[in-house]
N, C-alpha and C. Protein backbone atom coordinates (compact mmCIF):
# COMPACT_ATOMS: atom_id res chain seq x y z
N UNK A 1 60.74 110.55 91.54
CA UNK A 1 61.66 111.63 91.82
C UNK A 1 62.61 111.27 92.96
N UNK A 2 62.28 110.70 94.03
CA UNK A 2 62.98 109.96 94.99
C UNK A 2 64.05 109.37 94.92
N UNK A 3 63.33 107.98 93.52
CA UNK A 3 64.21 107.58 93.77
C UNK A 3 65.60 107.84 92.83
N UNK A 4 64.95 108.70 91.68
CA UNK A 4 66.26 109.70 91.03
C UNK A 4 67.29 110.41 92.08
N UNK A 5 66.79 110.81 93.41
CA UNK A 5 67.38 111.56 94.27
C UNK A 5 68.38 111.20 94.74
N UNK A 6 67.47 109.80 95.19
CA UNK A 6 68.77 108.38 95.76
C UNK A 6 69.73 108.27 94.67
N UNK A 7 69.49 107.93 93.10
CA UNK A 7 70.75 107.69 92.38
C UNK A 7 72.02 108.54 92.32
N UNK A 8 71.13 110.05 92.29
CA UNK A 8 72.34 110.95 91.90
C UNK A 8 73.02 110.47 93.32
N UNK A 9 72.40 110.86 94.94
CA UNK A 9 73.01 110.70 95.58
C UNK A 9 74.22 109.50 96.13
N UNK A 10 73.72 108.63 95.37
CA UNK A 10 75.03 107.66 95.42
C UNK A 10 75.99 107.80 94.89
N UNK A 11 75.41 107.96 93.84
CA UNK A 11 76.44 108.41 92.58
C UNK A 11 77.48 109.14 93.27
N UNK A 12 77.23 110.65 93.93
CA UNK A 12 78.15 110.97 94.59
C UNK A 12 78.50 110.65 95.11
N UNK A 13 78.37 110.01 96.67
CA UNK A 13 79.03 108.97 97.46
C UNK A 13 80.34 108.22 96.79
N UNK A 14 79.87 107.77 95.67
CA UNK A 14 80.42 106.74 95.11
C UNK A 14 81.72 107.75 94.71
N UNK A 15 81.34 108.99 93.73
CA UNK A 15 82.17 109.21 93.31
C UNK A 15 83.52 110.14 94.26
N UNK A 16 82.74 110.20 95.67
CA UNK A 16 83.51 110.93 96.72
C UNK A 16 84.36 109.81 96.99
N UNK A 17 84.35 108.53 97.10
CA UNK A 17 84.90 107.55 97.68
C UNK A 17 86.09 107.50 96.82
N UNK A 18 85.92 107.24 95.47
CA UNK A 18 87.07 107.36 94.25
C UNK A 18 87.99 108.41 94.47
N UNK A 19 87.39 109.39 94.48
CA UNK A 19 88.42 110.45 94.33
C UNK A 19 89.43 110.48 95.81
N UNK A 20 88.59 110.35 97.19
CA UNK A 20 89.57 109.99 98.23
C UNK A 20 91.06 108.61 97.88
N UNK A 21 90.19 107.66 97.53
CA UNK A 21 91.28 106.70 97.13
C UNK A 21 92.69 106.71 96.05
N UNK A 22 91.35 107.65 95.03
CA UNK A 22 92.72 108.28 94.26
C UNK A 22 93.74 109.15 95.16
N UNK A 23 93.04 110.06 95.78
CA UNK A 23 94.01 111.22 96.75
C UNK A 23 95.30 110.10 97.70
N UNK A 24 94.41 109.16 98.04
CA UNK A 24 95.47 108.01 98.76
C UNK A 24 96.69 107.44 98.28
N UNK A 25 96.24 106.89 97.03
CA UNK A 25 96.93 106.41 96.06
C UNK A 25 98.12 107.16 95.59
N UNK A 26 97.78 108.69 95.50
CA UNK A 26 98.44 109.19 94.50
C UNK A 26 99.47 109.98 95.89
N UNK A 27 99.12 109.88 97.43
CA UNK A 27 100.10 110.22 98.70
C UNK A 27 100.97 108.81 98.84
N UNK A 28 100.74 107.57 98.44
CA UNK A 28 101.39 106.54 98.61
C UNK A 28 102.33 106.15 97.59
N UNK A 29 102.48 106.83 96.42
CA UNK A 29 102.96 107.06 95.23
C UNK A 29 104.43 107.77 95.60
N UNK A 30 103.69 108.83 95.78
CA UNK A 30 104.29 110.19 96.01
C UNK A 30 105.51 109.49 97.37
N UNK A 31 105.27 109.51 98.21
CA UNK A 31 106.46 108.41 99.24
C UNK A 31 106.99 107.77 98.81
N UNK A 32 106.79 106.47 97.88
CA UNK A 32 107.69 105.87 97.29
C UNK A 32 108.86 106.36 96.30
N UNK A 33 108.02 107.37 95.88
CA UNK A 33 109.16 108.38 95.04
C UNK A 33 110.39 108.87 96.01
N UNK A 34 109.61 109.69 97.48
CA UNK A 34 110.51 109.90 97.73
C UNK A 34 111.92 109.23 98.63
N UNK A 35 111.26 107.89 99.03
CA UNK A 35 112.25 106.87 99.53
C UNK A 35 112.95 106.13 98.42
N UNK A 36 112.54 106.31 97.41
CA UNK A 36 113.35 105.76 95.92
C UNK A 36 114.61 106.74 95.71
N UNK A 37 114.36 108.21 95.83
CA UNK A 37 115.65 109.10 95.45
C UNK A 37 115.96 109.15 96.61
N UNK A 38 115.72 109.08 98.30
CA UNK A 38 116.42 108.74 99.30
C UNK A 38 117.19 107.55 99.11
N UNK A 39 116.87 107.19 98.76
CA UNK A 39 117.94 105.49 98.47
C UNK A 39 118.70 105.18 97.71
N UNK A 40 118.17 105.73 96.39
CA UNK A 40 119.54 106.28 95.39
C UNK A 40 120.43 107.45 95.69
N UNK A 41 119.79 108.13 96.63
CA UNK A 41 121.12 109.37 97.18
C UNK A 41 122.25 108.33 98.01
N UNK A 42 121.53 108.05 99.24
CA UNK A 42 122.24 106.61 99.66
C UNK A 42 123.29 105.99 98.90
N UNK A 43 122.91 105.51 97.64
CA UNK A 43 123.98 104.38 97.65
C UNK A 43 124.51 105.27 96.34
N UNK A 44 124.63 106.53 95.85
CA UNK A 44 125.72 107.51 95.31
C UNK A 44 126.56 107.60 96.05
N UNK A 45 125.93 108.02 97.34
CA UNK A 45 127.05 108.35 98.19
C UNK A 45 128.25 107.20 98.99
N UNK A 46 127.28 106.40 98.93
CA UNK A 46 128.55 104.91 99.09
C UNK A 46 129.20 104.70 97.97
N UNK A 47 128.95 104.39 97.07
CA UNK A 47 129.79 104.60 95.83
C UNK A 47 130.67 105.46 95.63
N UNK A 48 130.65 106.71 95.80
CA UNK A 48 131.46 107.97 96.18
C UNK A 48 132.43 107.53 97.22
N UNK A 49 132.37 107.43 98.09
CA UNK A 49 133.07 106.95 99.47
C UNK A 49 133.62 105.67 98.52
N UNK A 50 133.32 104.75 98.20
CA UNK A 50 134.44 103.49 98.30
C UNK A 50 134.81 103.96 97.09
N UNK A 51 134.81 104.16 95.83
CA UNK A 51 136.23 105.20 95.10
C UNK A 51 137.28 105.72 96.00
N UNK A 52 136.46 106.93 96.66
CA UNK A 52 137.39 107.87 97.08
C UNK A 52 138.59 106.61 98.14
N UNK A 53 138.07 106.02 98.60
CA UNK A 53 138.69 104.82 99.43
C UNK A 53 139.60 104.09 98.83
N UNK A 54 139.15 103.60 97.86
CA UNK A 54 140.34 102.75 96.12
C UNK A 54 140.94 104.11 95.68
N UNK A 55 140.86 104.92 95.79
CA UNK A 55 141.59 105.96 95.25
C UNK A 55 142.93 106.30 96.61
N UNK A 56 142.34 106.17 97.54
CA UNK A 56 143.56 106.70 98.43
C UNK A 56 144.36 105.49 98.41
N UNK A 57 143.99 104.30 98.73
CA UNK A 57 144.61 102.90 98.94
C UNK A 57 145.51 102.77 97.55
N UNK A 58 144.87 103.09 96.54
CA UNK A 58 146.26 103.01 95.49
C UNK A 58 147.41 103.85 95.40
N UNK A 59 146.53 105.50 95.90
CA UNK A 59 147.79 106.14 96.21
C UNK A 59 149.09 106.52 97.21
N UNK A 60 147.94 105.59 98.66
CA UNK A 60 148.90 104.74 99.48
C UNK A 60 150.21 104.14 98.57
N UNK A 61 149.82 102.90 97.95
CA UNK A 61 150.41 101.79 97.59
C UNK A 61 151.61 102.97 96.59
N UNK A 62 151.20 103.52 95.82
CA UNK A 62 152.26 104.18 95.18
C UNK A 62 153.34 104.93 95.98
N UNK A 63 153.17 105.15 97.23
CA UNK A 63 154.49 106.42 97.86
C UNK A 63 154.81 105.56 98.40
């Protein structure tokens, strides 16, 4: 009976350990997501800006 006691009890251990790592995993995930659409907002917005930049410079050049 003991040592059934010990198994389950690892078992949990074990399975407490998983699920923390998942919880880790899935917060280290989750950041990369959000420095991925921080960084694609980023470089929309440079893109935006150097148009708008070729856009004035040509309409410089035209007057």
């Amino acid at each position: 009976m003991l040592k059934r006691l010990g198994e389950q009890t690892q078992y949990i251990i074990e399975w407490k350990n998983e699920r923390k790592w998942q919880r880790h995993q899935s917060i280290n995930l989750e950041t990369k997501l959000n420095d991925t659409h921080a960084l694609t907002s980023i470089v929309e917005l440079k893109i935006a800006e150097n148009i708008e930049e070729e856009v004035i410079n040509e309409w410089s050049k035209e007057q």
